[in-house]
C-alpha atoms as a PDB file:
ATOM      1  CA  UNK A   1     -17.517 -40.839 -68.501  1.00  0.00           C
ATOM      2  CA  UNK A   2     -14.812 -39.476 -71.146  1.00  0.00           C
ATOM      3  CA  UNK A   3     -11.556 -40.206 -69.773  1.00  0.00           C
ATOM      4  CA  UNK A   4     -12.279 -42.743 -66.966  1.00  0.00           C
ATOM      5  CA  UNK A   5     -10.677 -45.456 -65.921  1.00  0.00           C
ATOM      6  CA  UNK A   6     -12.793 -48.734 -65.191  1.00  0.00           C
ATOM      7  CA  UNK A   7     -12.343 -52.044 -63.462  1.00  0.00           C
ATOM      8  CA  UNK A   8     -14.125 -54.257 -65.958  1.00  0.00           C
ATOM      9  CA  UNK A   9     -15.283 -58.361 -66.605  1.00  0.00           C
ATOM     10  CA  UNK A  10     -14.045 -60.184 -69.037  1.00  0.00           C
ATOM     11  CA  UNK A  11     -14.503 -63.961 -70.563  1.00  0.00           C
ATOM     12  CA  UNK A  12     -11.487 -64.365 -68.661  1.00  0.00           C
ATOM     13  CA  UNK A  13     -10.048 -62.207 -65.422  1.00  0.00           C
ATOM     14  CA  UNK A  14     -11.411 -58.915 -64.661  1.00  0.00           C
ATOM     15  CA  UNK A  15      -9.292 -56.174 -66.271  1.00  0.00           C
ATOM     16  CA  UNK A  16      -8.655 -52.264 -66.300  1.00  0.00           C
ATOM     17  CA  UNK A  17      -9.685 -50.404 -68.794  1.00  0.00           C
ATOM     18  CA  UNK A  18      -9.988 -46.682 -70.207  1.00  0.00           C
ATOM     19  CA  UNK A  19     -10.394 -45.374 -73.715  1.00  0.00           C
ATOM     20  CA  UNK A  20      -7.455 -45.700 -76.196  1.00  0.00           C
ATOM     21  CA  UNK A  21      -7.828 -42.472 -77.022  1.00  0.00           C
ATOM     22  CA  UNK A  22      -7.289 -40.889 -73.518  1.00  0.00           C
ATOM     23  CA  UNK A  23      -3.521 -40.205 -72.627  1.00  0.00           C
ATOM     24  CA  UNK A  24      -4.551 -38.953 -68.786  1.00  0.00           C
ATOM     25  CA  UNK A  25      -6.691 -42.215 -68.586  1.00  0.00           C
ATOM     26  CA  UNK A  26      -3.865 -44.362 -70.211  1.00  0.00           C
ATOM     27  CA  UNK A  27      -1.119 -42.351 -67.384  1.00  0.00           C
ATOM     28  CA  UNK A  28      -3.667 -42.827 -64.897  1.00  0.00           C
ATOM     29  CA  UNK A  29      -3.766 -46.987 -65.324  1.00  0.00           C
ATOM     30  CA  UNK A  30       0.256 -46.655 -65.382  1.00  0.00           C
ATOM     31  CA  UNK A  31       0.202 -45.190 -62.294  1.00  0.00           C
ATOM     32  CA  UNK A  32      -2.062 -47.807 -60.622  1.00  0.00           C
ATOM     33  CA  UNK A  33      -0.093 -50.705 -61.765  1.00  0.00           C
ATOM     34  CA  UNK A  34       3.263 -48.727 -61.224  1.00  0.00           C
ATOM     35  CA  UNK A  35       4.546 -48.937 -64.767  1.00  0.00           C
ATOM     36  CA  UNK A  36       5.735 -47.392 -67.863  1.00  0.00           C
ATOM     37  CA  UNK A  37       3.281 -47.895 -70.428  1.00  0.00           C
ATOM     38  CA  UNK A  38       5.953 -46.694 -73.140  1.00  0.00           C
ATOM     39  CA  UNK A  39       7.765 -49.770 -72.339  1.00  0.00           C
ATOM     40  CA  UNK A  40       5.263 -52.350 -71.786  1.00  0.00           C
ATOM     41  CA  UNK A  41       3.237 -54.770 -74.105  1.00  0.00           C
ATOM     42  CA  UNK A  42      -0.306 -53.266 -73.985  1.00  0.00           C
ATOM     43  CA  UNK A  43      -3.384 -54.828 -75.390  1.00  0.00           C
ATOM     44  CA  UNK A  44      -6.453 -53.440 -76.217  1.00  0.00           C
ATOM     45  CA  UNK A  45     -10.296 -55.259 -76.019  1.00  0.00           C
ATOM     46  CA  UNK A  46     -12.384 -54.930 -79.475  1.00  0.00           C
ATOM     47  CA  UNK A  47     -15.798 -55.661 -80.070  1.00  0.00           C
ATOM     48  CA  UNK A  48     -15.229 -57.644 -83.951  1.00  0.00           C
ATOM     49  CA  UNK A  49     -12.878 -58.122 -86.105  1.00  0.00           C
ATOM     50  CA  UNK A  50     -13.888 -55.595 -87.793  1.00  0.00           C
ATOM     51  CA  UNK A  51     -11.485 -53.420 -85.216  1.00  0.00           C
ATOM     52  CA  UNK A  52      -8.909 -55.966 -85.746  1.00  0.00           C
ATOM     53  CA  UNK A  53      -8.481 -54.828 -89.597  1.00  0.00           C
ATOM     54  CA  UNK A  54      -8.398 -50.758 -88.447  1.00  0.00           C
ATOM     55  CA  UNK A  55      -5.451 -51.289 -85.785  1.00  0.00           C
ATOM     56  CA  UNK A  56      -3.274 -53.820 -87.397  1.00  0.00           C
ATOM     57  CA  UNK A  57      -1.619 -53.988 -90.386  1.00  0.00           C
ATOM     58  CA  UNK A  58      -3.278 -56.253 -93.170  1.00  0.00           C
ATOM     59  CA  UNK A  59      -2.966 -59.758 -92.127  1.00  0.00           C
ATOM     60  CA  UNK A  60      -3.090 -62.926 -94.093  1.00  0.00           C
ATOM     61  CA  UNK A  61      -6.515 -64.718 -95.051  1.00  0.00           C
ATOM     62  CA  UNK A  62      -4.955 -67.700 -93.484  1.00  0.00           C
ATOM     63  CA  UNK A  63      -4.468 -65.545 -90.310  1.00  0.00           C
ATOM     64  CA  UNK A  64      -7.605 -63.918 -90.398  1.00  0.00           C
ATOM     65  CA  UNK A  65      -9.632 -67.236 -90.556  1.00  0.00           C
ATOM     66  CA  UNK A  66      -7.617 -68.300 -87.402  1.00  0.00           C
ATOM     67  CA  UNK A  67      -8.775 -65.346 -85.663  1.00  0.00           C
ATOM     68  CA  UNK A  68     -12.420 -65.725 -86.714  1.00  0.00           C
ATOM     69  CA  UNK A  69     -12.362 -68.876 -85.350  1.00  0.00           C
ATOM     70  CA  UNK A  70     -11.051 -68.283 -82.053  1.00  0.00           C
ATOM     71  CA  UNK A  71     -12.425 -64.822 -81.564  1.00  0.00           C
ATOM     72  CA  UNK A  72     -14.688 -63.884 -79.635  1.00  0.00           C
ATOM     73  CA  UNK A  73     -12.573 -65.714 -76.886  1.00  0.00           C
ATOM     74  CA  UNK A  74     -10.255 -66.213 -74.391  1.00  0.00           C
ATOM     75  CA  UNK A  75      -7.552 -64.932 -76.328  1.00  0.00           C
ATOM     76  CA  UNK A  76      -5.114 -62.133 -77.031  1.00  0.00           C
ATOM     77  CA  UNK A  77      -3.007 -61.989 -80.331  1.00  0.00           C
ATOM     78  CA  UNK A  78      -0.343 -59.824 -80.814  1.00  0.00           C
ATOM     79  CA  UNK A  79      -0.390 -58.389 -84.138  1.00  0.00           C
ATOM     80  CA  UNK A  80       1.839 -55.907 -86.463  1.00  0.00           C
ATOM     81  CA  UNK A  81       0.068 -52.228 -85.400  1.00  0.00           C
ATOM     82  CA  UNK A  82      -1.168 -49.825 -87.902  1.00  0.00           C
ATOM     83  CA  UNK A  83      -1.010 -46.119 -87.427  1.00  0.00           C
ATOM     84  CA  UNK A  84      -4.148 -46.159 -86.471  1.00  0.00           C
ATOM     85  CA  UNK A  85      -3.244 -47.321 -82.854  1.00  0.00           C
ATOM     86  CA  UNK A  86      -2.356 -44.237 -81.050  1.00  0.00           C
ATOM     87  CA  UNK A  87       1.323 -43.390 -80.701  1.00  0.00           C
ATOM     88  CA  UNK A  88       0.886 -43.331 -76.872  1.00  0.00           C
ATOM     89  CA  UNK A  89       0.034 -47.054 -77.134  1.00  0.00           C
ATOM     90  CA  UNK A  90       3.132 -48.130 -79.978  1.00  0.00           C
ATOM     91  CA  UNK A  91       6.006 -50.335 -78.382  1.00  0.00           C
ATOM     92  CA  UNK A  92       9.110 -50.234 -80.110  1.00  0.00           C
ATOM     93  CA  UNK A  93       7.775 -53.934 -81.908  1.00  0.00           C
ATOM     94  CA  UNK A  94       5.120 -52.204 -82.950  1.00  0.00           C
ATOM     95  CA  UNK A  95       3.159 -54.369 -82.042  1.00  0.00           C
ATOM     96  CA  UNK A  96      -0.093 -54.660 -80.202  1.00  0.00           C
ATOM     97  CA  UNK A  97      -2.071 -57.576 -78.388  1.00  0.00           C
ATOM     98  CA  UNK A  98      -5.613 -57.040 -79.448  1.00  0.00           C
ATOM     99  CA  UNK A  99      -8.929 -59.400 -77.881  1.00  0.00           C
ATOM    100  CA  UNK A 100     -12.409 -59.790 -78.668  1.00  0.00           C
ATOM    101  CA  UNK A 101     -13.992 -60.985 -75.381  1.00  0.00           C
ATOM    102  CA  UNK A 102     -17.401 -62.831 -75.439  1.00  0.00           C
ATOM    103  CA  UNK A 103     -18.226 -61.302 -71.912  1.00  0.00           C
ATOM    104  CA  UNK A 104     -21.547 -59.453 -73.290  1.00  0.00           C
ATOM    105  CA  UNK A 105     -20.841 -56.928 -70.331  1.00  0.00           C
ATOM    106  CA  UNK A 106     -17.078 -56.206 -71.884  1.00  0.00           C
ATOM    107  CA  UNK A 107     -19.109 -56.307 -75.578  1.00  0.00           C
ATOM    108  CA  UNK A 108     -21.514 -53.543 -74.435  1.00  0.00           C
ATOM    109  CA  UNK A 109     -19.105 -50.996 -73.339  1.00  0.00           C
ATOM    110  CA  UNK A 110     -16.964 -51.478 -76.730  1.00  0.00           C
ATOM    111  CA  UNK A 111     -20.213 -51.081 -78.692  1.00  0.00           C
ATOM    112  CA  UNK A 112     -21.419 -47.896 -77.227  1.00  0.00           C
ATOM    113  CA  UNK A 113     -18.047 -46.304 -76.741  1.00  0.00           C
ATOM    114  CA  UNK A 114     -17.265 -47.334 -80.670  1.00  0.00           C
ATOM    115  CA  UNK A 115     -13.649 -48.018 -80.519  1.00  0.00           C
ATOM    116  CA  UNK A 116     -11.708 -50.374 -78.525  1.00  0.00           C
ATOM    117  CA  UNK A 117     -10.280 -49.829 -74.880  1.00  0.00           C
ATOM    118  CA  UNK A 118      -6.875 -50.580 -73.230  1.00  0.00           C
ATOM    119  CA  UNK A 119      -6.907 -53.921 -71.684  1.00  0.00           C
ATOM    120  CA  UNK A 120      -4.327 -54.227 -68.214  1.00  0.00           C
ATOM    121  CA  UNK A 121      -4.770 -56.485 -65.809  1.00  0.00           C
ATOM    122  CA  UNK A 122      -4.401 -55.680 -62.316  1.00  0.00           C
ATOM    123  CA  UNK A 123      -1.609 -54.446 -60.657  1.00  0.00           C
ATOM    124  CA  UNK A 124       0.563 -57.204 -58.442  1.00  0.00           C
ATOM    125  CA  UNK A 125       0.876 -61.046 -58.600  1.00  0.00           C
ATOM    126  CA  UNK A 126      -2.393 -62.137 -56.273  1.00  0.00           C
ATOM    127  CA  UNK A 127      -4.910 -62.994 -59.300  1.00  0.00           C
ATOM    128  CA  UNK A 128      -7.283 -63.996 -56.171  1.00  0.00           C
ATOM    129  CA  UNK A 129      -7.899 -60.895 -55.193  1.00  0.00           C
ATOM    130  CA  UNK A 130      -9.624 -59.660 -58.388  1.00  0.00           C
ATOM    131  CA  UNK A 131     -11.592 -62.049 -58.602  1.00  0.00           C
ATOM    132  CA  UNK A 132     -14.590 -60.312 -56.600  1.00  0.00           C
ATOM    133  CA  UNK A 133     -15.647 -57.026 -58.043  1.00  0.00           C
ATOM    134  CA  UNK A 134     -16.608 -55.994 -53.969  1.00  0.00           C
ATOM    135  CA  UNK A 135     -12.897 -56.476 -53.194  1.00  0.00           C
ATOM    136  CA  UNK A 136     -11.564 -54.466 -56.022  1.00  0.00           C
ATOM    137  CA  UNK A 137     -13.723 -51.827 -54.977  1.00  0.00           C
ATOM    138  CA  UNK A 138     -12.657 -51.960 -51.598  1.00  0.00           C
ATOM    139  CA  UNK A 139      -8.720 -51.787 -52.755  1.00  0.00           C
ATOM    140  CA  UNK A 140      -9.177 -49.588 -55.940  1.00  0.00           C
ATOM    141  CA  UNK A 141     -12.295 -47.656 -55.615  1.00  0.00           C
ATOM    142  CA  UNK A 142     -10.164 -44.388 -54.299  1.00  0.00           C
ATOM    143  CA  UNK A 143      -8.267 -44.831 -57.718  1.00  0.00           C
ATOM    144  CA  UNK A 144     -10.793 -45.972 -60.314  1.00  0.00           C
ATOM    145  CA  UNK A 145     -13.716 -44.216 -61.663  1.00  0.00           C
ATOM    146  CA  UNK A 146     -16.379 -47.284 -61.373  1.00  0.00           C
ATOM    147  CA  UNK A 147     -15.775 -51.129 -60.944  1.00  0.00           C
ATOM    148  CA  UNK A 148     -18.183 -53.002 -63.012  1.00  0.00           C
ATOM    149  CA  UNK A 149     -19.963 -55.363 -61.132  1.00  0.00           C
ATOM    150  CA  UNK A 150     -20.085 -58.768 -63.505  1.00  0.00           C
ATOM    151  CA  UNK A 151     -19.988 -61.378 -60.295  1.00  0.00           C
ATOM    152  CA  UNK A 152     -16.894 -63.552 -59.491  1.00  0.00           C
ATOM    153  CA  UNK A 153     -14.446 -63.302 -62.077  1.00  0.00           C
ATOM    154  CA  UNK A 154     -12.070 -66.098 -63.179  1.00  0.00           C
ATOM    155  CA  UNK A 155      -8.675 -66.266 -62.550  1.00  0.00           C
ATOM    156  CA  UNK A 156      -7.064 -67.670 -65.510  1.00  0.00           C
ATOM    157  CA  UNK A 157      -6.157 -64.737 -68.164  1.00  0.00           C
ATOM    158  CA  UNK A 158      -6.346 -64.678 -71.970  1.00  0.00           C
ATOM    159  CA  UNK A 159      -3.642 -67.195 -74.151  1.00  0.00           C
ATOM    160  CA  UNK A 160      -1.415 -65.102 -75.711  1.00  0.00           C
ATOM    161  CA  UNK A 161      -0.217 -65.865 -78.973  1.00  0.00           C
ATOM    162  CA  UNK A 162       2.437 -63.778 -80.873  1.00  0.00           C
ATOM    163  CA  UNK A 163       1.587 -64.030 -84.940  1.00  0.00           C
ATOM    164  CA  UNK A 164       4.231 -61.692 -85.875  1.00  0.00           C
ATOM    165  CA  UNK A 165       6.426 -64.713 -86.644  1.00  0.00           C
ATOM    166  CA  UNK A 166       5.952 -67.528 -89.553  1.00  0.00           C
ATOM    167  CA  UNK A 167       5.627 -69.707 -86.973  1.00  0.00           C
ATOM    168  CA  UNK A 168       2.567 -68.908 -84.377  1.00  0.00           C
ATOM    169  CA  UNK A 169       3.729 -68.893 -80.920  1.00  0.00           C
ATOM    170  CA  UNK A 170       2.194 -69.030 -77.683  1.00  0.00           C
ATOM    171  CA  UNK A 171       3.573 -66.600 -75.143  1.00  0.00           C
ATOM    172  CA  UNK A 172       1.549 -67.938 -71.964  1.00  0.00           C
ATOM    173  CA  UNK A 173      -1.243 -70.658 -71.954  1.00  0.00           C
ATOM    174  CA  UNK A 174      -4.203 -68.979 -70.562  1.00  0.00           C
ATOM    175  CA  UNK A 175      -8.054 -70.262 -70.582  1.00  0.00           C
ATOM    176  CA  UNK A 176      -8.217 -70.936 -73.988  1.00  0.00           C
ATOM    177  CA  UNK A 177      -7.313 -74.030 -76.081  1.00  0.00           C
ATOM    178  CA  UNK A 178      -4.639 -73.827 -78.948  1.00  0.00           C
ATOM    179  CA  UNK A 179      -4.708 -76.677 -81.312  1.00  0.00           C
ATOM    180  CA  UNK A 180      -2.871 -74.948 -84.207  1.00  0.00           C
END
């Protein structure tokens, strides 16, 4: 469905999703979590790194071997953008947090839609109640165009790590482990 907007599983929490691409779809997800995506920090899921290298500006081997170690994971870096990354989706850091999930339901979409998709999570602060894909269809179905069904989610998001800096630094402590 071109343009959609999808409740989705992740190796992590259960997210919302549309196609970069899509400005109504990208309004439409700002709408549900009552927020101006021109302001906010958005992230985008990837299938491989190979995405990483078309949205970001060129990154350091050093930095590169991190990521192929800790991707696919639990984890969201926020990296220089390139202008590849729709203007729509550019914060003023120009910046954007990018992901490679191992959730092979999250991989699949990615693969057959060929480019990444915008990665929110879900709007307000109760984490427990998108958790069950049944619930989320109860409270967003009306607002959503499908809510993928990938049984109970977790409730502990991505780590975030900013490597915009010399020094690495980890924005919130999520499910996965940061030894660097």
């Amino acid at each position: 469905m071109m343009g959609g907007v999808i409740i989705y599983p992740t190796d992590t929490i259960y997210g919302l999703g549309c196609d970069i691409f899509h400005i109504k779809a990208v309004e439409r997800i700002a709408r549900i979590k009552n927020m101006d995506y021109r302001k906010s920090q958005l992230s985008f899921i990837c299938y491989d790194l190979s995405d990483l290298s078309k949205y970001t500006k060129s990154i350091s081997t050093p930095l590169y071997r991190i990521l192929k170690t800790y991707l696919p994971g639990p984890y969201t870096f926020v990296l220089p953008c390139s202008k590849e990354v729709p203007r729509l989706l550019q914060s003023k850091k120009s910046t954007i947090g990018l992901r490679v999930p191992s959730n092979p339901i999250s991989r699949v979409i990615l693969h057959e839609l060929g480019h990444p998709i915008l990665s929110a999570s879900m709007p307000g602060e109760m984490i427990e109640d998108y958790t069950d894909p049944e619930v989320m269809y109860d409270k967003f179905g009306s607002v959503v165009d499908i809510v993928i069904d990938g049984g109970i989610g977790s409730m502990i998001p991505s780590t975030v790590i900013d490597c915009t800096k010399d020094e690495y630094e980890v924005i919130r402590m999520g499910a996965g482990e940061w030894n660097e």
